[in-house]
C-alpha atoms as a PDB file:
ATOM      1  CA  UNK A   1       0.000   0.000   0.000  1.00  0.00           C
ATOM      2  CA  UNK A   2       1.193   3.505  -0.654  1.00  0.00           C
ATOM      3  CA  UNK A   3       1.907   5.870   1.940  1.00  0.00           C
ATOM      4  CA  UNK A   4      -1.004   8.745   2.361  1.00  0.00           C
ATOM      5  CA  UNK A   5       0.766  12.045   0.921  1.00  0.00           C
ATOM      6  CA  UNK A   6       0.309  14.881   3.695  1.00  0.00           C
ATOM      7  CA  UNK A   7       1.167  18.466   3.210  1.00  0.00           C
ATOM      8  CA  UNK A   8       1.003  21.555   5.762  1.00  0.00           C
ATOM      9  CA  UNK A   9      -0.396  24.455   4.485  1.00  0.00           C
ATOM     10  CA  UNK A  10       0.266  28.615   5.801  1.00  0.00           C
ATOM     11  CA  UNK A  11       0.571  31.296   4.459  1.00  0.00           C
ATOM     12  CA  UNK A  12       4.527  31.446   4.159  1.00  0.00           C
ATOM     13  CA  UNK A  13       5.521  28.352   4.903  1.00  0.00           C
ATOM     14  CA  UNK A  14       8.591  29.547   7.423  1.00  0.00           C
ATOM     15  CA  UNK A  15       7.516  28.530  10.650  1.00  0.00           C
ATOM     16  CA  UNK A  16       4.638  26.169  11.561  1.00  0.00           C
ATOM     17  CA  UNK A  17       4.128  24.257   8.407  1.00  0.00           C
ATOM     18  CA  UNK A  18       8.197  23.621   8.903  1.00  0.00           C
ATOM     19  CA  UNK A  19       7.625  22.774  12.379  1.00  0.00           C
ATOM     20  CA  UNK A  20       4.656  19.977  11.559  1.00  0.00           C
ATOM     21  CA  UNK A  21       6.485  18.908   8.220  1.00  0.00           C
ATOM     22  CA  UNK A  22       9.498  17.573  10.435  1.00  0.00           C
ATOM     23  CA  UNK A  23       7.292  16.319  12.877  1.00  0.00           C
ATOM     24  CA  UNK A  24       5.536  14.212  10.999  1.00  0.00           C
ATOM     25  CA  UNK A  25       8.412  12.926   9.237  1.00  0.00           C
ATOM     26  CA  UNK A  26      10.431  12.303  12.290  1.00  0.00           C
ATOM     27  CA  UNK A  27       7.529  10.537  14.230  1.00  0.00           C
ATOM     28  CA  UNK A  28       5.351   8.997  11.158  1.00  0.00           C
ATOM     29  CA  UNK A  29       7.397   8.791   8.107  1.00  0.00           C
ATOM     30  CA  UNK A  30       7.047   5.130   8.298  1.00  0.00           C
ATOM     31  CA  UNK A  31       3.219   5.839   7.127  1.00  0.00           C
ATOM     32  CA  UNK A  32       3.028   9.376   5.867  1.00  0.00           C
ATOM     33  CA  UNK A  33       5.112  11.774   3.524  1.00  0.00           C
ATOM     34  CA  UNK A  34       5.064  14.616   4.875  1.00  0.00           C
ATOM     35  CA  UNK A  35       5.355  17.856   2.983  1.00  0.00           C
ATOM     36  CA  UNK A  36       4.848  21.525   3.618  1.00  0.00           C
ATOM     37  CA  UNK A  37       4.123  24.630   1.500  1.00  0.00           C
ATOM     38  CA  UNK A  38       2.639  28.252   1.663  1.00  0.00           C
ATOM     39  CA  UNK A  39       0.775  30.383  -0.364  1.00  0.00           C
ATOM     40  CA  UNK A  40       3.792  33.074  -0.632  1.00  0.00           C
ATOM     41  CA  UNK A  41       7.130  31.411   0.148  1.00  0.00           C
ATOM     42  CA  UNK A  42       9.411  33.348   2.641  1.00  0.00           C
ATOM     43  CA  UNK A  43      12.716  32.035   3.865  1.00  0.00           C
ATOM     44  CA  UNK A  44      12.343  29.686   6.948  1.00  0.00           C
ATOM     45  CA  UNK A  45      12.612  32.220   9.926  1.00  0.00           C
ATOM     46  CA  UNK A  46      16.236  31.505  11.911  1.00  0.00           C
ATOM     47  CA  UNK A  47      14.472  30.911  14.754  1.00  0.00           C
ATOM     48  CA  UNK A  48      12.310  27.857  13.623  1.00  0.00           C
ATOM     49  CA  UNK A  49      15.789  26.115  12.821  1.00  0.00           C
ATOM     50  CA  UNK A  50      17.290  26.823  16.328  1.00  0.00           C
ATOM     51  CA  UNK A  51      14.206  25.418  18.029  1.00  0.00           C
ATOM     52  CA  UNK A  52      13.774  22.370  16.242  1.00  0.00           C
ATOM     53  CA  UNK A  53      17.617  21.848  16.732  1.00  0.00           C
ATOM     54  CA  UNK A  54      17.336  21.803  19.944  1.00  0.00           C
ATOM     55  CA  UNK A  55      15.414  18.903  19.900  1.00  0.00           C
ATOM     56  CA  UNK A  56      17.488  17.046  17.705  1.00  0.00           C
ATOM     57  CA  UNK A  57      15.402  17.520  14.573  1.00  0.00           C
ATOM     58  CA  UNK A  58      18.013  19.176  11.713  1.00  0.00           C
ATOM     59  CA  UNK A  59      15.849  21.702   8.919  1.00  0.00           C
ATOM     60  CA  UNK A  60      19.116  23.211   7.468  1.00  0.00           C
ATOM     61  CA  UNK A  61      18.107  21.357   4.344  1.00  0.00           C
ATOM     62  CA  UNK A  62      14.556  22.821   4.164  1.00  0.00           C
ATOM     63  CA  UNK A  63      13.591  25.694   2.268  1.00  0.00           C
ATOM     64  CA  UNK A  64      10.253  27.382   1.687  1.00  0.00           C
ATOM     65  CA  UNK A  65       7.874  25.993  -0.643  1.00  0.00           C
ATOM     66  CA  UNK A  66       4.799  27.624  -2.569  1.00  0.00           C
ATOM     67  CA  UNK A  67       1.417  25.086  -2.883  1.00  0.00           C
ATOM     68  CA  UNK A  68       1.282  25.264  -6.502  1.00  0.00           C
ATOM     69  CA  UNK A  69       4.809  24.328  -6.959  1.00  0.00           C
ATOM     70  CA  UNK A  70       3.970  20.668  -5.586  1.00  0.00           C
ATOM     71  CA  UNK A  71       0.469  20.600  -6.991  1.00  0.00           C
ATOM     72  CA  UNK A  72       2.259  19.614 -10.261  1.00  0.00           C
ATOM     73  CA  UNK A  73       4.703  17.044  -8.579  1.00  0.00           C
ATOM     74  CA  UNK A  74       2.133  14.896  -6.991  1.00  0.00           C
ATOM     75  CA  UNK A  75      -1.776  14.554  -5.236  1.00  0.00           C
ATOM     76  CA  UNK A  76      -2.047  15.369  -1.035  1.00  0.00           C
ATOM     77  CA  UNK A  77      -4.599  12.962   0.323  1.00  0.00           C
ATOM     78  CA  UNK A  78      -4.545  14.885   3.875  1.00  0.00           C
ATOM     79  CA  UNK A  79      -4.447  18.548   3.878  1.00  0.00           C
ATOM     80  CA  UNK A  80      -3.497  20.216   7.484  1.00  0.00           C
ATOM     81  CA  UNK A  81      -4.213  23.805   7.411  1.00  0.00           C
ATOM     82  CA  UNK A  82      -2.325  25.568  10.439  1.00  0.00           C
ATOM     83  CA  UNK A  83      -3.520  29.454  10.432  1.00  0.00           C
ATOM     84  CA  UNK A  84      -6.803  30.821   9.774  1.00  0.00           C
ATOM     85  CA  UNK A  85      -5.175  32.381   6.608  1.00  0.00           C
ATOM     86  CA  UNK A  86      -4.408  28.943   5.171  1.00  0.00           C
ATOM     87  CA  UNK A  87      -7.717  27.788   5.767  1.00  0.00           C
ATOM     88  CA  UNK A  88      -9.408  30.651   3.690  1.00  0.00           C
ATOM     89  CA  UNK A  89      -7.330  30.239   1.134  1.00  0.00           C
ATOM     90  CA  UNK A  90      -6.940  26.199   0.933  1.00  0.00           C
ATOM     91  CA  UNK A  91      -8.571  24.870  -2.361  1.00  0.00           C
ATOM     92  CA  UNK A  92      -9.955  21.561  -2.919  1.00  0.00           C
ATOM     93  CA  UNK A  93      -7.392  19.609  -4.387  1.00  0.00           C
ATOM     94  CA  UNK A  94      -7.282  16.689  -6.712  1.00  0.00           C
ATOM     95  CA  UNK A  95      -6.855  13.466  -4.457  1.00  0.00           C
ATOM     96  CA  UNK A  96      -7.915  15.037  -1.001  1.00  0.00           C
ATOM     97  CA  UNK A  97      -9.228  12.410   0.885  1.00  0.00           C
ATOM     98  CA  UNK A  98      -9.162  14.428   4.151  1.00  0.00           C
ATOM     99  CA  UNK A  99      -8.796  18.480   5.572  1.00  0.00           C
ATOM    100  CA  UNK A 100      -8.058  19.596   8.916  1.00  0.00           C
ATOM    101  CA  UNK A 101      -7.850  22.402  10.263  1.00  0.00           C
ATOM    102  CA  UNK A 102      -5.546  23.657  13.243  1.00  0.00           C
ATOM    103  CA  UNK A 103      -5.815  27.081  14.201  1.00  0.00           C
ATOM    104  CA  UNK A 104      -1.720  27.833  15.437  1.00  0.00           C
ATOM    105  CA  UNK A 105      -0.234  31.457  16.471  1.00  0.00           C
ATOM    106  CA  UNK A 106       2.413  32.552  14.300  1.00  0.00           C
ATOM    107  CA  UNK A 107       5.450  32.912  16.013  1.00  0.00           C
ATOM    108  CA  UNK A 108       6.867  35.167  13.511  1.00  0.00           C
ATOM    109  CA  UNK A 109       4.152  37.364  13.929  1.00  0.00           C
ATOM    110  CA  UNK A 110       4.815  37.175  17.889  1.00  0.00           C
ATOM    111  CA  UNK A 111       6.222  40.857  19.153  1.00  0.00           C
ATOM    112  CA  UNK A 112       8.786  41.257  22.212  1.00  0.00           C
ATOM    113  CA  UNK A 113      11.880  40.820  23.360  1.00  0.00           C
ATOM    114  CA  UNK A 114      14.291  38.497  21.165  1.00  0.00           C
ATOM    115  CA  UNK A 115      14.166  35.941  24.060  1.00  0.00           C
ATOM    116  CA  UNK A 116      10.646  36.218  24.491  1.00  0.00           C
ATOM    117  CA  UNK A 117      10.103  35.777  21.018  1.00  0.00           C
ATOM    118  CA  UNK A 118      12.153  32.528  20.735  1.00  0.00           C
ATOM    119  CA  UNK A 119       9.966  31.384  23.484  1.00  0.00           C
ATOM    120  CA  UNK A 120       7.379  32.058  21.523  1.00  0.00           C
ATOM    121  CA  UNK A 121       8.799  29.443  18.504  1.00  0.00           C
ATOM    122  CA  UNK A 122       9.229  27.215  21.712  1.00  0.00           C
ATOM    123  CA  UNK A 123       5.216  26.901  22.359  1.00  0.00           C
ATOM    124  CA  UNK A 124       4.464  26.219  18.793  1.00  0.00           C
ATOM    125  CA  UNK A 125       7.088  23.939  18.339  1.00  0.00           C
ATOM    126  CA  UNK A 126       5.864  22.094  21.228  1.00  0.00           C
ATOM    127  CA  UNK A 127       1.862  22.330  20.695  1.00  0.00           C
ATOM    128  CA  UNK A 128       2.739  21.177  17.192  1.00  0.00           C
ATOM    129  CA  UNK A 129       4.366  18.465  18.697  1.00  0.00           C
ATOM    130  CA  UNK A 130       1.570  17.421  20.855  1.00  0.00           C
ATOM    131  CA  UNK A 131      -0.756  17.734  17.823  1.00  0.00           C
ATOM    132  CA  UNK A 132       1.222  15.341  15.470  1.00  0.00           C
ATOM    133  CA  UNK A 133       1.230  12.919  18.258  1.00  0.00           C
ATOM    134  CA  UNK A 134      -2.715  13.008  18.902  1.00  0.00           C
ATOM    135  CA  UNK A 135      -3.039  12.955  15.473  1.00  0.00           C
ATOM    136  CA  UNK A 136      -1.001   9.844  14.914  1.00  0.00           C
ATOM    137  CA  UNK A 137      -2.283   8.088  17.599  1.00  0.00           C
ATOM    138  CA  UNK A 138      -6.030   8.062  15.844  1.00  0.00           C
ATOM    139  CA  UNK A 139      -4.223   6.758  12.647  1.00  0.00           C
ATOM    140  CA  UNK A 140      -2.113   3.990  14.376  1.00  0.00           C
ATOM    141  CA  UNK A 141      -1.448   0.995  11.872  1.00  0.00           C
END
């Protein structure tokens, strides 16, 4: 059996698509492949890097990625939209077996100090976390 193709859709796709994208792959790559895009690519934020480093999760090879760009490489049977943004703007695609929709702050968004603001990357990083686990455990093979 093929593996289900999931992608993680915001608008930029620099922080929390990232974040679930590596998630995914690190926890259920066995049974998903795990993608992430944005409507309007930006470069991944610095700080989504650092806090995935630091637990043990390397994105220096990810880059920002625009929806229709993989529309033409391949069909997404589960579509996770992770900002109210996304969710507006997510079409029906061909081969969607399955849309969800997580409402997430955007860290990048986040105002404050630079420490506060890289504890702000830390609480999405680790409600994203949480998330993919949940979500995993109510597809377990």
């Amino acid at each position: 059996m093929e593996k289900p193709n999931v992608i993680f859709l915001c608008t930029h796709n620099q922080a929390r698509s990232q974040i679930a994208e590596a998630y995914l792959r690190n926890y259920g790559g066995e049974n998903f492949n795990a993608f992430s895009a944005g409507f309007e690519k930006k470069e991944i934020h610095p700080f989504t890097k650092k806090v995935m480093k630091e637990k043990g999760i390397d994105l220096e090879k990810h880059y920002s990625k625009e929806l229709k760009e993989l529309m033409n490489e391949r069909e997404f049977n589960i579509i996770v939209t992770v900002c109210s943004k996304a969710e507006e703007l997510c079409p029906t695609l061909p081969g969607m077996e399955s849309h969800i929709f997580w409402d997430i702050e955007d860290p990048v968004a986040f105002k404050g100090t630079e420490e506060e603001i890289l504890n702000k990357f830390r609480e999405v990083r680790d409600n994203l976390e949480e998330k993919i686990k949940e979500w995993l455990k109510s597809h377990e093979f």
